[in-house]
Protein backbone atom coordinates (compact mmCIF):
# COMPACT_ATOMS: atom_id res chain seq x y z
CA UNK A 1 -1.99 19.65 7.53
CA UNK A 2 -2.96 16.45 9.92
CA UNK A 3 -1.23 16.28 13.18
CA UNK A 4 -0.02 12.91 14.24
CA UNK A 5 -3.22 12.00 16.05
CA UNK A 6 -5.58 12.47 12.92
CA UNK A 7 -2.45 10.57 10.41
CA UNK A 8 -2.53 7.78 12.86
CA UNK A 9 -5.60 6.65 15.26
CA UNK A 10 -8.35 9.55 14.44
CA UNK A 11 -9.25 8.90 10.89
CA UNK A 12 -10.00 5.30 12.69
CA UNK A 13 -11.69 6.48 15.64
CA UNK A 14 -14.08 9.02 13.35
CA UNK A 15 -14.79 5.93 11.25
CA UNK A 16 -13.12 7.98 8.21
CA UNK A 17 -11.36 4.60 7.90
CA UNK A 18 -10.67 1.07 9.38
CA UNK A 19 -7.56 -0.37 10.77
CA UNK A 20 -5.69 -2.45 8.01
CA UNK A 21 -4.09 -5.10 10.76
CA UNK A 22 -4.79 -6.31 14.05
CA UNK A 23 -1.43 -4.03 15.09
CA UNK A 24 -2.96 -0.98 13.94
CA UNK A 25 -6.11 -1.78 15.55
CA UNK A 26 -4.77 -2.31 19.04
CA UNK A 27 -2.67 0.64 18.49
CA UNK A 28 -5.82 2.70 17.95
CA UNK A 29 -7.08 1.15 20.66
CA UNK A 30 -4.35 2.16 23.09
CA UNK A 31 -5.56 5.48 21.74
CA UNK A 32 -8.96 4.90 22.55
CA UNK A 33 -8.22 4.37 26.65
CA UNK A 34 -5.58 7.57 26.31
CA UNK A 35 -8.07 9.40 25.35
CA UNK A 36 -11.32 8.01 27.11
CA UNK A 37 -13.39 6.94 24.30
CA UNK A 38 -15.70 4.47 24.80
CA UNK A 39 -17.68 3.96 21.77
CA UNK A 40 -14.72 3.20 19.66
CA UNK A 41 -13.52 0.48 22.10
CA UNK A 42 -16.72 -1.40 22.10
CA UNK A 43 -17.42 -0.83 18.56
CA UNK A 44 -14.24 -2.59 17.99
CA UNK A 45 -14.51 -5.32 20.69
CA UNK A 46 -15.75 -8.62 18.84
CA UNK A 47 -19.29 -9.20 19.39
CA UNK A 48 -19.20 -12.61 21.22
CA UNK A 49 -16.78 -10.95 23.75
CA UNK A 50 -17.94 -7.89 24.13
CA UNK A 51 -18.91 -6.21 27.86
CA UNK A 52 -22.22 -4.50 27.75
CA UNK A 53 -20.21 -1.17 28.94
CA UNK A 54 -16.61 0.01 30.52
CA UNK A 55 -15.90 1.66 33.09
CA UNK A 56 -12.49 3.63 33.01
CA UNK A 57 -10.58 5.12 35.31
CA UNK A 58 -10.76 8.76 34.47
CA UNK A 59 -7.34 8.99 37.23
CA UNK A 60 -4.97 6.81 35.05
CA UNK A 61 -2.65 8.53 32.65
CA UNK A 62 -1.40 6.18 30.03
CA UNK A 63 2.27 7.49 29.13
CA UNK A 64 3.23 4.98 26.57
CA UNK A 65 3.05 1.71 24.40
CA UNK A 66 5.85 -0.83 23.25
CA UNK A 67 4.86 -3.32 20.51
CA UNK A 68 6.60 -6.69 22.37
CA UNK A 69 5.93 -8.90 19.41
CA UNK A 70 2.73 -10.11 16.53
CA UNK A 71 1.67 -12.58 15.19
CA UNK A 72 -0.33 -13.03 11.86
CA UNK A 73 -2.68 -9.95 11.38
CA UNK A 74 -1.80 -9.03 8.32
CA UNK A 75 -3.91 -8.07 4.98
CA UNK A 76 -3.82 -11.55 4.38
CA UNK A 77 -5.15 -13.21 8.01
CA UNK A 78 -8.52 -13.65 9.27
CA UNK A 79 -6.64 -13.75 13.15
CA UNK A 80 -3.54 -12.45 15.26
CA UNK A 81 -2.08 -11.25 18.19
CA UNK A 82 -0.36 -8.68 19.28
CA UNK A 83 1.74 -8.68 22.60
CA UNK A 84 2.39 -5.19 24.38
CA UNK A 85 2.81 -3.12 27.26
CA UNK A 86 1.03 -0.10 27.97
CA UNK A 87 2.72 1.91 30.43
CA UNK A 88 0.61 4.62 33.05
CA UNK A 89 1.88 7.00 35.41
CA UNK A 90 2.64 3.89 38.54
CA UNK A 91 3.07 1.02 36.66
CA UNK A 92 2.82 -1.08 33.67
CA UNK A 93 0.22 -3.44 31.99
CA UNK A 94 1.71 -6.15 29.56
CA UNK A 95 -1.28 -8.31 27.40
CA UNK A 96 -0.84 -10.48 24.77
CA UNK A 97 -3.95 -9.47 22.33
CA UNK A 98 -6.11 -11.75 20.23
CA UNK A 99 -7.93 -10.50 17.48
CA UNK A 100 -10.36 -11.68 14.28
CA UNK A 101 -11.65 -10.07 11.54
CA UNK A 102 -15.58 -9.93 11.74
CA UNK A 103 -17.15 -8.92 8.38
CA UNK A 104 -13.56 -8.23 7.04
CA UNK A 105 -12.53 -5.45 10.04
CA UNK A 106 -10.31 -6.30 12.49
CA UNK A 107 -11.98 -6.43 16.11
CA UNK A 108 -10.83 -7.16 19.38
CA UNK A 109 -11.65 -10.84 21.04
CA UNK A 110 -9.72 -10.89 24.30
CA UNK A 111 -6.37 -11.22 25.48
CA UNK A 112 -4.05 -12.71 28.87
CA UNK A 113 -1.91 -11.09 30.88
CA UNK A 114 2.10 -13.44 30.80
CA UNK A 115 4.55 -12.67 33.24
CA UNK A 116 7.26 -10.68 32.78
């Protein structure tokens, strides 16, 4: 039987299957940094935004996400955004994500950081 991980963000990170909205995606994301891998968040960083490589902190332990609100990103959209905060042992990071479906899977463009 599939644990949580493999029902959720690892059939996505294998490539078994693609995130079906832009919330899904930066939820698999979020998984991505937890668990240091690399390749998935570039392959899913749009093209025209895209960094030629990351370099994460190996130290910071993410301990949670909270969906704040989205936008659009559904099925039916070709854009949306997603606001959240991603907590880590310390502190908090709170981004409000933009993302576009290239070649009809939902990538990663960029995001901004509000206050609050």
């Amino acid at each position: 039987m599939p644990g949580p991980y493999d029902g959720c963000c690892g059939r996505f990170h294998s490539g078994a299957a693609a995130a079906p909205t832009a919330e899904a995606l930066m939820r698999s994301r979020y998984s991505a940094f937890v668990r240091g891998d690399q390749a998935y968040l570039l392959r899913t960083w749009h093209p025209r935004t895209r960094p030629a490589r990351l370099d994460l902190d190996p130290g910071t332990r993410w301990t949670g996400l909270e969906i704040l609100a989205t936008r659009d990103g559904s099925a039916f959209h070709a854009t949306g955004t997603v606001e959240f905060r991603a907590s880590f042992r310390g502190g908090a990071l709170r981004e409000r994500s933009r993302f576009e479906r290239v070649d009809g899977a939902w990538v990663y463009v960029d995001g901004e950081f509000p206050e609050g």
